[in-house]
C-alpha atoms as a PDB file:
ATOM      1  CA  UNK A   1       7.233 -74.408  84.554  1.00  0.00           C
ATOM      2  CA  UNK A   2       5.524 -77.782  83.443  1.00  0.00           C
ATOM      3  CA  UNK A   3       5.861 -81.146  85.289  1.00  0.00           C
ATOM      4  CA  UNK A   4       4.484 -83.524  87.779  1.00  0.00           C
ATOM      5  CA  UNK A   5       4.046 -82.323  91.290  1.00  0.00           C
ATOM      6  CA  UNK A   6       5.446 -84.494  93.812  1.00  0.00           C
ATOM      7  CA  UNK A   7       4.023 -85.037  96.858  1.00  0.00           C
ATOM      8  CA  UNK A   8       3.833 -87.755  99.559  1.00  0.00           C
ATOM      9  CA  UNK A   9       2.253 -86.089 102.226  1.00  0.00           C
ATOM     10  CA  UNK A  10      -1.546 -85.731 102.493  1.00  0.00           C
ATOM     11  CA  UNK A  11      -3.285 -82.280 101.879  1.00  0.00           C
ATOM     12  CA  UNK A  12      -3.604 -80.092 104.850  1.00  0.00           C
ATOM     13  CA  UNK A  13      -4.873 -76.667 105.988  1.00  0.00           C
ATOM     14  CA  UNK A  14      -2.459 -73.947 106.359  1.00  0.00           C
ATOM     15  CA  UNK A  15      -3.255 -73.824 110.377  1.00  0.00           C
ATOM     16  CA  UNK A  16      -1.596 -77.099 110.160  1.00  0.00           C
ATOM     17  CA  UNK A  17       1.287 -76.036 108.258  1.00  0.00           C
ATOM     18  CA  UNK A  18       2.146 -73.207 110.608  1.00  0.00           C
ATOM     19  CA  UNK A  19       1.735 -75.307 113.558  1.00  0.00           C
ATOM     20  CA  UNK A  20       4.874 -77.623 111.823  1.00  0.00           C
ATOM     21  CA  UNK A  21       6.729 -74.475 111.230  1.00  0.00           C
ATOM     22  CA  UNK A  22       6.073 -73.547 114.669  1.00  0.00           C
ATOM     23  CA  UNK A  23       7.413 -77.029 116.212  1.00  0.00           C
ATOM     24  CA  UNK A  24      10.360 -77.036 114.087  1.00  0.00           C
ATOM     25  CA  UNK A  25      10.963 -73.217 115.081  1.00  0.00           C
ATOM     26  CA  UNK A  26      10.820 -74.089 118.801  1.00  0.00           C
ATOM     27  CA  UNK A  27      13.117 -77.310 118.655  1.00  0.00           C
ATOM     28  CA  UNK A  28      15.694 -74.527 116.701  1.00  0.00           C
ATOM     29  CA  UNK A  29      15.241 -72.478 119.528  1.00  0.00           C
ATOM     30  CA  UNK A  30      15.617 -74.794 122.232  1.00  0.00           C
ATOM     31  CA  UNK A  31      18.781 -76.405 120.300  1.00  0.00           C
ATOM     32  CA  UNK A  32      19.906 -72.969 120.247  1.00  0.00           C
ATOM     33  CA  UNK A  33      19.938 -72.271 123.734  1.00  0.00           C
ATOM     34  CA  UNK A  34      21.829 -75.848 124.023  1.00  0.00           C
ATOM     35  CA  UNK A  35      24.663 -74.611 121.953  1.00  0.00           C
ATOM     36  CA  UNK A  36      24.643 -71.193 123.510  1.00  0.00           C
ATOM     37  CA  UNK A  37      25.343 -72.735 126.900  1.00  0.00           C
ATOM     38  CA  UNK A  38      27.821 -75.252 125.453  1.00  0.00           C
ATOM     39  CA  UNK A  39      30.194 -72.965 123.509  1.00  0.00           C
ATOM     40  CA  UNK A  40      29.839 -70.540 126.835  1.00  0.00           C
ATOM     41  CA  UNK A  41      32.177 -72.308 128.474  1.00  0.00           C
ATOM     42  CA  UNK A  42      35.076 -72.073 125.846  1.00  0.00           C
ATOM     43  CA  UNK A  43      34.864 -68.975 124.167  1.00  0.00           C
ATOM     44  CA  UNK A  44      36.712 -66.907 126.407  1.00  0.00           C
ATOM     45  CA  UNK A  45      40.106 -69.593 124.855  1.00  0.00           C
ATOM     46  CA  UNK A  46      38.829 -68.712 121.386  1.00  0.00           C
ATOM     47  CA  UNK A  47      38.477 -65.175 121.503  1.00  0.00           C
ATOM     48  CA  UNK A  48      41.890 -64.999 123.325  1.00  0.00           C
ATOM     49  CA  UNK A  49      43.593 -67.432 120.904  1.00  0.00           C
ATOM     50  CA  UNK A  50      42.196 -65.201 117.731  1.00  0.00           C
ATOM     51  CA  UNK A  51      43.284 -61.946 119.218  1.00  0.00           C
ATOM     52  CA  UNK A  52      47.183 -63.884 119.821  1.00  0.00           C
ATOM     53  CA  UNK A  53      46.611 -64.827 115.865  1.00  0.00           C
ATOM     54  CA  UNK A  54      46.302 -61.172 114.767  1.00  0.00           C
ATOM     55  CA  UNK A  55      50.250 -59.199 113.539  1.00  0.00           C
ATOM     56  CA  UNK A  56      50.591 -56.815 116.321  1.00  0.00           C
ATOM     57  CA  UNK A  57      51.954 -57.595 119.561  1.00  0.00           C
ATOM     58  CA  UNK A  58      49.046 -58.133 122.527  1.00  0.00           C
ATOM     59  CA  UNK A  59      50.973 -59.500 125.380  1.00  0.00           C
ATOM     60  CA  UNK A  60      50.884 -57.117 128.802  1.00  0.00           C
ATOM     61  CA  UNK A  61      53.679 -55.183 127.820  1.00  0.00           C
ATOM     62  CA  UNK A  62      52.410 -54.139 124.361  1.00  0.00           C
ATOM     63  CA  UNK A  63      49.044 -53.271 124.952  1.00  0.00           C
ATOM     64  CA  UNK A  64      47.949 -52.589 121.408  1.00  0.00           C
ATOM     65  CA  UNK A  65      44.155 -53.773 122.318  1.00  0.00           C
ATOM     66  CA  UNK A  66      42.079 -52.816 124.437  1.00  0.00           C
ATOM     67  CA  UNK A  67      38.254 -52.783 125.026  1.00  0.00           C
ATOM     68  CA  UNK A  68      37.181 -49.156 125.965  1.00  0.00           C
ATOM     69  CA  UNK A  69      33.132 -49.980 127.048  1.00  0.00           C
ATOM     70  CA  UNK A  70      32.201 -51.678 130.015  1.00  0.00           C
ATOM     71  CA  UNK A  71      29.646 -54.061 128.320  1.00  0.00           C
ATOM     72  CA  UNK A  72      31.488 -54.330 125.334  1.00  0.00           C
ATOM     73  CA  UNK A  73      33.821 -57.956 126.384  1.00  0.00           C
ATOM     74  CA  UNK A  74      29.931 -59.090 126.995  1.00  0.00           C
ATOM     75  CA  UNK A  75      28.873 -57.929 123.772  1.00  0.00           C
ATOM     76  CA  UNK A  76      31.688 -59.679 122.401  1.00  0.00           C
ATOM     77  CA  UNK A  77      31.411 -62.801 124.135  1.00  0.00           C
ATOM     78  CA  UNK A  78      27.678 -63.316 123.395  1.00  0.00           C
ATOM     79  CA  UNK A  79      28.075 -62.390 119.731  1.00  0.00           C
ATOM     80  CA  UNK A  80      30.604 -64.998 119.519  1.00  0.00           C
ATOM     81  CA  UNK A  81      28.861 -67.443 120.933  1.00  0.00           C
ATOM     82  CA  UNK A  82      25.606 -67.222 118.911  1.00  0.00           C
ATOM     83  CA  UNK A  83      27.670 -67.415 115.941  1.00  0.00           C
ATOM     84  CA  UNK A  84      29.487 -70.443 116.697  1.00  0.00           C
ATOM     85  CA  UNK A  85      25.863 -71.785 117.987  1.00  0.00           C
ATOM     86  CA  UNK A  86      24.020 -71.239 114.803  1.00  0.00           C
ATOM     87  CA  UNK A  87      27.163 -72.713 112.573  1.00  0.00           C
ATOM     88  CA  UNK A  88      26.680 -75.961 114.926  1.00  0.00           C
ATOM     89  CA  UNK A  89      22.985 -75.750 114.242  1.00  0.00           C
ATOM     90  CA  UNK A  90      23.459 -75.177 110.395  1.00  0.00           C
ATOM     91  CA  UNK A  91      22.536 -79.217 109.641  1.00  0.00           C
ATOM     92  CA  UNK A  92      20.152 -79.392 111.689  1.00  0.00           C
ATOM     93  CA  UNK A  93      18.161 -75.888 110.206  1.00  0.00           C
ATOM     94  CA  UNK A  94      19.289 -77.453 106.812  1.00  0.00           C
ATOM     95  CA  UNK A  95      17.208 -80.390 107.858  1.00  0.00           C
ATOM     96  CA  UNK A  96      14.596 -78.856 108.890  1.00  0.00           C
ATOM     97  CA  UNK A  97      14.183 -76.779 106.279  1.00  0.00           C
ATOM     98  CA  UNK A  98      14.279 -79.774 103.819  1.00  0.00           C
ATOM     99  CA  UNK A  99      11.374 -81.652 105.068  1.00  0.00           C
ATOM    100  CA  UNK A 100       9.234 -78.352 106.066  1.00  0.00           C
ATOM    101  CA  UNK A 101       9.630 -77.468 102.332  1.00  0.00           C
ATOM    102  CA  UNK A 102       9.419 -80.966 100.053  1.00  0.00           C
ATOM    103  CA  UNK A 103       5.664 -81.592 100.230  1.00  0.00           C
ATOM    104  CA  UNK A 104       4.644 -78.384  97.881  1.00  0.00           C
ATOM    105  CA  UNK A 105       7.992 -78.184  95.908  1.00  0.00           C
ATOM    106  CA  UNK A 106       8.614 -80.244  92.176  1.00  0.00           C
ATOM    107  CA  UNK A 107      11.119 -81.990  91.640  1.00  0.00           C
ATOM    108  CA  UNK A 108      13.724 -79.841  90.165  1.00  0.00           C
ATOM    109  CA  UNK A 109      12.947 -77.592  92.989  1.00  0.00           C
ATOM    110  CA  UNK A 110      13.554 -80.155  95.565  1.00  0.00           C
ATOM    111  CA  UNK A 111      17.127 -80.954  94.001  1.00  0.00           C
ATOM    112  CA  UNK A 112      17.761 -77.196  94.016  1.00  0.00           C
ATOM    113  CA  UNK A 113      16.269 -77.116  97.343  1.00  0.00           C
ATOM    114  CA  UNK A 114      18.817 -80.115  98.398  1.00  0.00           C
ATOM    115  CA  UNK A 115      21.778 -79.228  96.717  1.00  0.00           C
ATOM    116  CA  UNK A 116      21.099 -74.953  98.506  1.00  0.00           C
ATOM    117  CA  UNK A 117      21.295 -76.551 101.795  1.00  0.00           C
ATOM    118  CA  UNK A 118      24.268 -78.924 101.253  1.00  0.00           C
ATOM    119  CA  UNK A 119      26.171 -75.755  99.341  1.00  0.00           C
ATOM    120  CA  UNK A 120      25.445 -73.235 102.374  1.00  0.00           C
ATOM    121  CA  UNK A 121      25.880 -75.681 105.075  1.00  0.00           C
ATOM    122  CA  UNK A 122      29.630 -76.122 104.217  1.00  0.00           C
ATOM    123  CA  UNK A 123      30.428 -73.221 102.497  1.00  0.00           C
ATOM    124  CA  UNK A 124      29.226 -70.869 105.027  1.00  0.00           C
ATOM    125  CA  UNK A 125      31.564 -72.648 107.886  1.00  0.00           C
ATOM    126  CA  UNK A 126      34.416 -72.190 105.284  1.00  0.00           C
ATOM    127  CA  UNK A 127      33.878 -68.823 104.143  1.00  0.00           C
ATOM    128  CA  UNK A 128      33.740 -67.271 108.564  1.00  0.00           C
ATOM    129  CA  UNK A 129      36.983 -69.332 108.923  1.00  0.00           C
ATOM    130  CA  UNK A 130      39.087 -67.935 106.305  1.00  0.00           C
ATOM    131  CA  UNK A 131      37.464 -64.179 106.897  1.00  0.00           C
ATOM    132  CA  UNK A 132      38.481 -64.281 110.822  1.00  0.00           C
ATOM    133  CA  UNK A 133      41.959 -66.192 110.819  1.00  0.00           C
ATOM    134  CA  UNK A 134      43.081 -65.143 107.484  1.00  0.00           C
ATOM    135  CA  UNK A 135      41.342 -61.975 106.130  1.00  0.00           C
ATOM    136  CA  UNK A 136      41.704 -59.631 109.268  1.00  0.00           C
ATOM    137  CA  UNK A 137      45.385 -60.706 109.973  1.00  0.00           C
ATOM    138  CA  UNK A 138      45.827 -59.442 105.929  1.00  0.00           C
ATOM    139  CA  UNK A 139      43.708 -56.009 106.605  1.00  0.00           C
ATOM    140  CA  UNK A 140      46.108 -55.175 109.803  1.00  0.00           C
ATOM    141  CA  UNK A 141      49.092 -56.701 107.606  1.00  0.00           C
ATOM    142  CA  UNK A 142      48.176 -53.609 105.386  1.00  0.00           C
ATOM    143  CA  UNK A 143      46.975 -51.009 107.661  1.00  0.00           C
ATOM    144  CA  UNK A 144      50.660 -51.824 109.060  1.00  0.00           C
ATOM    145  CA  UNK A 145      52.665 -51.482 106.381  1.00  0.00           C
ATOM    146  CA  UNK A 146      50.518 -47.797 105.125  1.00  0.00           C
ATOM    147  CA  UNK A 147      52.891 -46.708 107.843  1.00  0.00           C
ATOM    148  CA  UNK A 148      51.608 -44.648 110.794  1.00  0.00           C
ATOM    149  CA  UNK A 149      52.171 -41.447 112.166  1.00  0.00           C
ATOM    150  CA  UNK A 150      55.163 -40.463 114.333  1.00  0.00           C
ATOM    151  CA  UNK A 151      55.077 -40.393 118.021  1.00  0.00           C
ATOM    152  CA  UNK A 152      51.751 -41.579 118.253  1.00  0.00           C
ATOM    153  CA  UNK A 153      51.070 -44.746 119.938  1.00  0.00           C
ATOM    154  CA  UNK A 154      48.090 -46.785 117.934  1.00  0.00           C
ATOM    155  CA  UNK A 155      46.170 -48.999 120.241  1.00  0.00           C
ATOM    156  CA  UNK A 156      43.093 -51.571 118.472  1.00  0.00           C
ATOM    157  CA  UNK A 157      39.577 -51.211 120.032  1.00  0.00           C
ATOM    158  CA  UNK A 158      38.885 -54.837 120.203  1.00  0.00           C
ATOM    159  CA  UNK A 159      35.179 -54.360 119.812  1.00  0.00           C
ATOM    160  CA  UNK A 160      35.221 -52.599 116.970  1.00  0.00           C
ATOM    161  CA  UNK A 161      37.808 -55.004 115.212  1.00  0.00           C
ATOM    162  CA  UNK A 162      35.011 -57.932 116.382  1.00  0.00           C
ATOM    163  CA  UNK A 163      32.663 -55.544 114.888  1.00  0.00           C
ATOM    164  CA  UNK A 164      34.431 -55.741 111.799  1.00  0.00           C
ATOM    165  CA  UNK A 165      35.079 -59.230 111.974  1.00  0.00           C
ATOM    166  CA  UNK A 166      31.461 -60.619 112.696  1.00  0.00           C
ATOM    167  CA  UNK A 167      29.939 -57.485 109.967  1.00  0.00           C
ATOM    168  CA  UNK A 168      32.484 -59.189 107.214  1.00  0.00           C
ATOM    169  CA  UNK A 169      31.453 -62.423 107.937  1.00  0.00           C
ATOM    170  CA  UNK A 170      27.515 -61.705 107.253  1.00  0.00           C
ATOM    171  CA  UNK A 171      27.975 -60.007 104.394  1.00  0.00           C
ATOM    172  CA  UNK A 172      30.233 -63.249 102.683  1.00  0.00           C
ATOM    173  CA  UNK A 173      27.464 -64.888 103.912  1.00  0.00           C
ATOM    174  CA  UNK A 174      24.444 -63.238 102.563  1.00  0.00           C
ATOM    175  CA  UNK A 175      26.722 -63.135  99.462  1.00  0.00           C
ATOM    176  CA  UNK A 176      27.377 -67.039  99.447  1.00  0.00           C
ATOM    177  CA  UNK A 177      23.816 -67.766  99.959  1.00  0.00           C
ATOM    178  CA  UNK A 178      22.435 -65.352  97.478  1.00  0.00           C
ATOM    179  CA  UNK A 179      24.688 -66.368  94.711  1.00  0.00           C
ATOM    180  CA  UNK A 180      24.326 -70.500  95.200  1.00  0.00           C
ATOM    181  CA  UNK A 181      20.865 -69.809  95.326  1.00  0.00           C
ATOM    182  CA  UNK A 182      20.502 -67.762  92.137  1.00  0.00           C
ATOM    183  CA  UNK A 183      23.269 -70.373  90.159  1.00  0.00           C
ATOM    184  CA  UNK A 184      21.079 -73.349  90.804  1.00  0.00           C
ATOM    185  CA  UNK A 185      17.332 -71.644  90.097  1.00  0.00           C
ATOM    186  CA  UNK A 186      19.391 -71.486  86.432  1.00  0.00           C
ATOM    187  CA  UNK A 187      21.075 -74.862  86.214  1.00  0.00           C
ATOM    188  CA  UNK A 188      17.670 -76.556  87.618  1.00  0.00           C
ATOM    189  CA  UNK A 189      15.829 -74.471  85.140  1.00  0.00           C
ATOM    190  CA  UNK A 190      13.830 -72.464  87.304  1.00  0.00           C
ATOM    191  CA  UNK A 191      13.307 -69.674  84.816  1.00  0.00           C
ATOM    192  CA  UNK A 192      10.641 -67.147  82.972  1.00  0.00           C
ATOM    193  CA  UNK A 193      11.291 -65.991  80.330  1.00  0.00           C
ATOM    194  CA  UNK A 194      15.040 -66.011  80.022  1.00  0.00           C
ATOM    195  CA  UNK A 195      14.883 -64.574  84.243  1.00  0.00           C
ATOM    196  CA  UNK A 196      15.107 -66.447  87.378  1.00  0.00           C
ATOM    197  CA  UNK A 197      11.870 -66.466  89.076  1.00  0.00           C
ATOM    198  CA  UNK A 198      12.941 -65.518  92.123  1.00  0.00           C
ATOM    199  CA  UNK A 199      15.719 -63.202  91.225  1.00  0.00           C
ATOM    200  CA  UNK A 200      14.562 -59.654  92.019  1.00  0.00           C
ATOM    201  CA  UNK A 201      12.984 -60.621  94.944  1.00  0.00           C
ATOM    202  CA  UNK A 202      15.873 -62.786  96.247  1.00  0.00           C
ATOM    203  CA  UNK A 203      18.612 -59.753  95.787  1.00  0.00           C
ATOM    204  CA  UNK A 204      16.515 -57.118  97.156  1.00  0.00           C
ATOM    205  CA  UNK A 205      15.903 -58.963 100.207  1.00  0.00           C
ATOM    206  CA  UNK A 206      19.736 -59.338 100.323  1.00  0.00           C
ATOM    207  CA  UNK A 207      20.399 -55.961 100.029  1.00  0.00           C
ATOM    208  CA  UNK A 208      17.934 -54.978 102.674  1.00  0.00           C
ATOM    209  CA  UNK A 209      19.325 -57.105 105.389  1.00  0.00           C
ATOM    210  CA  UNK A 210      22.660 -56.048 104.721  1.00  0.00           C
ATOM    211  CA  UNK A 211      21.611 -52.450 104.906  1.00  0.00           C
ATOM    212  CA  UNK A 212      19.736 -53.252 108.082  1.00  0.00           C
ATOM    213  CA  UNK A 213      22.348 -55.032 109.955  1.00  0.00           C
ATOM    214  CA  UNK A 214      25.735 -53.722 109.326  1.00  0.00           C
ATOM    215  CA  UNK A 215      27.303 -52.147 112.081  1.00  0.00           C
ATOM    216  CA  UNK A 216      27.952 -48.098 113.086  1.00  0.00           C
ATOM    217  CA  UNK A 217      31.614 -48.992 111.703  1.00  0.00           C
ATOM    218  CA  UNK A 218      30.115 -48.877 108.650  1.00  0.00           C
ATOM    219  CA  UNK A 219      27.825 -46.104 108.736  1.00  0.00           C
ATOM    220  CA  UNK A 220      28.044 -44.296 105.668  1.00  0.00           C
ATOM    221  CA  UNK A 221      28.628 -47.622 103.501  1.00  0.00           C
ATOM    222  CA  UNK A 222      26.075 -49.681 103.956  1.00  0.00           C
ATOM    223  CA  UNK A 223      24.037 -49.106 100.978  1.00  0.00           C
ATOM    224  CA  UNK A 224      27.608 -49.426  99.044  1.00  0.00           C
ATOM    225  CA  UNK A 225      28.045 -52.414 100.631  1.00  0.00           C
ATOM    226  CA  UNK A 226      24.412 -54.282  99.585  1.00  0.00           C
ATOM    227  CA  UNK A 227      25.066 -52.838  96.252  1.00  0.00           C
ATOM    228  CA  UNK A 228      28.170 -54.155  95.000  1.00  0.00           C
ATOM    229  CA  UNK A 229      26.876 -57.403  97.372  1.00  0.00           C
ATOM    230  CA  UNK A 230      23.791 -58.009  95.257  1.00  0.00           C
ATOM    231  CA  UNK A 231      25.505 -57.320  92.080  1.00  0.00           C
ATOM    232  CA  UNK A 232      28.608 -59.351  92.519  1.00  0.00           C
ATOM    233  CA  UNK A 233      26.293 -62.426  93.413  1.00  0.00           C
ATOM    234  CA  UNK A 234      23.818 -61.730  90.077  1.00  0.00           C
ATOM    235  CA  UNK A 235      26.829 -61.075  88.413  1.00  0.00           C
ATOM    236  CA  UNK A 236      28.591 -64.897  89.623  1.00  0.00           C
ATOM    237  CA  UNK A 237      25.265 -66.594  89.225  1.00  0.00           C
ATOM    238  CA  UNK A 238      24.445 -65.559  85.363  1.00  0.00           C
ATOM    239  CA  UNK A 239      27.955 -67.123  84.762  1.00  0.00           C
ATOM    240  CA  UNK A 240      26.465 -70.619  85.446  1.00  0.00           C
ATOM    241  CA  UNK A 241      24.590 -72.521  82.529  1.00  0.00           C
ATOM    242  CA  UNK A 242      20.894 -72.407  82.487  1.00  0.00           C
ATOM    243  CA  UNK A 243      18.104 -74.751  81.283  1.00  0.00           C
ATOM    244  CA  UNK A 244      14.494 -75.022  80.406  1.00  0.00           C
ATOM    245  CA  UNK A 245      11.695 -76.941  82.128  1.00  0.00           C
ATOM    246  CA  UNK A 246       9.975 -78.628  79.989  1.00  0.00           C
END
């Protein structure tokens, strides 16, 4: 790729550079332990409001979840609330990002750069809503209606539906950020020889985290899972139009 490099900021040594990246990763931190605290407070409403949202019956009477660890309404709690925390955070890390990135990037990086950020920072929030209030109501919808067997009383660990929850919720999101980011390296014309820079690099990484995070629920899937993840978001982002640098 050809074209004038942009950059307003004077040259510096790389010591300096990591000491920005380690400023902005301790104001993330300490705006993370902020949010933490703050969405401590009401989670226990939220949790307890989802679980009402789900098609079974939960009241006292029809206990059809329960939570069979002793840590595991802790584990629950805390995974919740570091989820919600980093969705707050996600304009501020977007922000961050931004100006950590712009002084060695060219232009049509920095508008790929720019429009990455604004993509993920609203379609991510979108994307967790509709997999926790509408997606797992339609999976127990179904796992209803495939009948069950007779005289057996089917209780929901709560945990493991969480589990679920939070593992479907990466995954979208690794997808969602994989894909945007491979669509706009081709409409900004980040390309060589008819190939996204990036590409190979970008989906293995995908696949990798997804492999390495997933849940025991999904022991025996996980490489499935990355596979038809990284594929489905190479497979979105060669749809889009691509263009040349010139």
């Amino acid at each position: 790729m050809t074209g004038k490099h942009v950059n307003n900021f004077p040259n510096r040594d790389l010591q300096d550079h990591l000491g920005d990246l380690n400023t902005i990763a301790r104001r993330i931190s300490f705006a993370l332990i902020v949010m933490c605290f703050f969405w401590s407070f009401s989670i226990d409403h939220l949790i307890i409001h989802w679980l009402g949202g789900l098609p079974f019956d939960t009241s006292p009477r029809n206990e059809s979840m329960s939570i069979y660890g002793p840590f595991d309404w802790l584990q629950m709690r805390w995974t919740a609330v570091i989820l919600l925390a980093l969705l707050s955070l996600l304009p501020l890390i977007s922000i961050q990002a931004y100006w950590f990135a712009i002084p060695g990037l060219y232009p049509s990086e920095r508008n790929w750069l720019i429009s990455v950020l604004i993509l993920t920072t609203t379609v991510i929030p979108i994307v967790i809503f509709l997999i926790w209030y509408h997606g797992l109501p339609i999976l127990f919808t179904i796992s209803e209606i495939s009948g069950r067997p007779d005289g057996v009383i089917v209780r929901y660990d709560a945990s493991s539906v969480f589990s679920i929850g939070m593992s479907l919720s990466w995954v979208l999101v690794i997808w969602s950020v994989t894909t945007i980011s491979l669509s706009l390296g081709r409409i900004f014309g980040m390309m060589n020889k008819g190939e996204i820079r990036f590409r190979k690099r970008l989906l293995a990484i995908s696949a990798s985290v997804i492999i390495l995070t997933l849940p025991i629920e999904f022991d025996g899937l996980k490489i499935i899972i990355a596979f038809f993840t990284v594929i489905a978001s190479d497979f979105v982002s060669n749809s889009m139009p691509s263009r040349s640098v010139g």
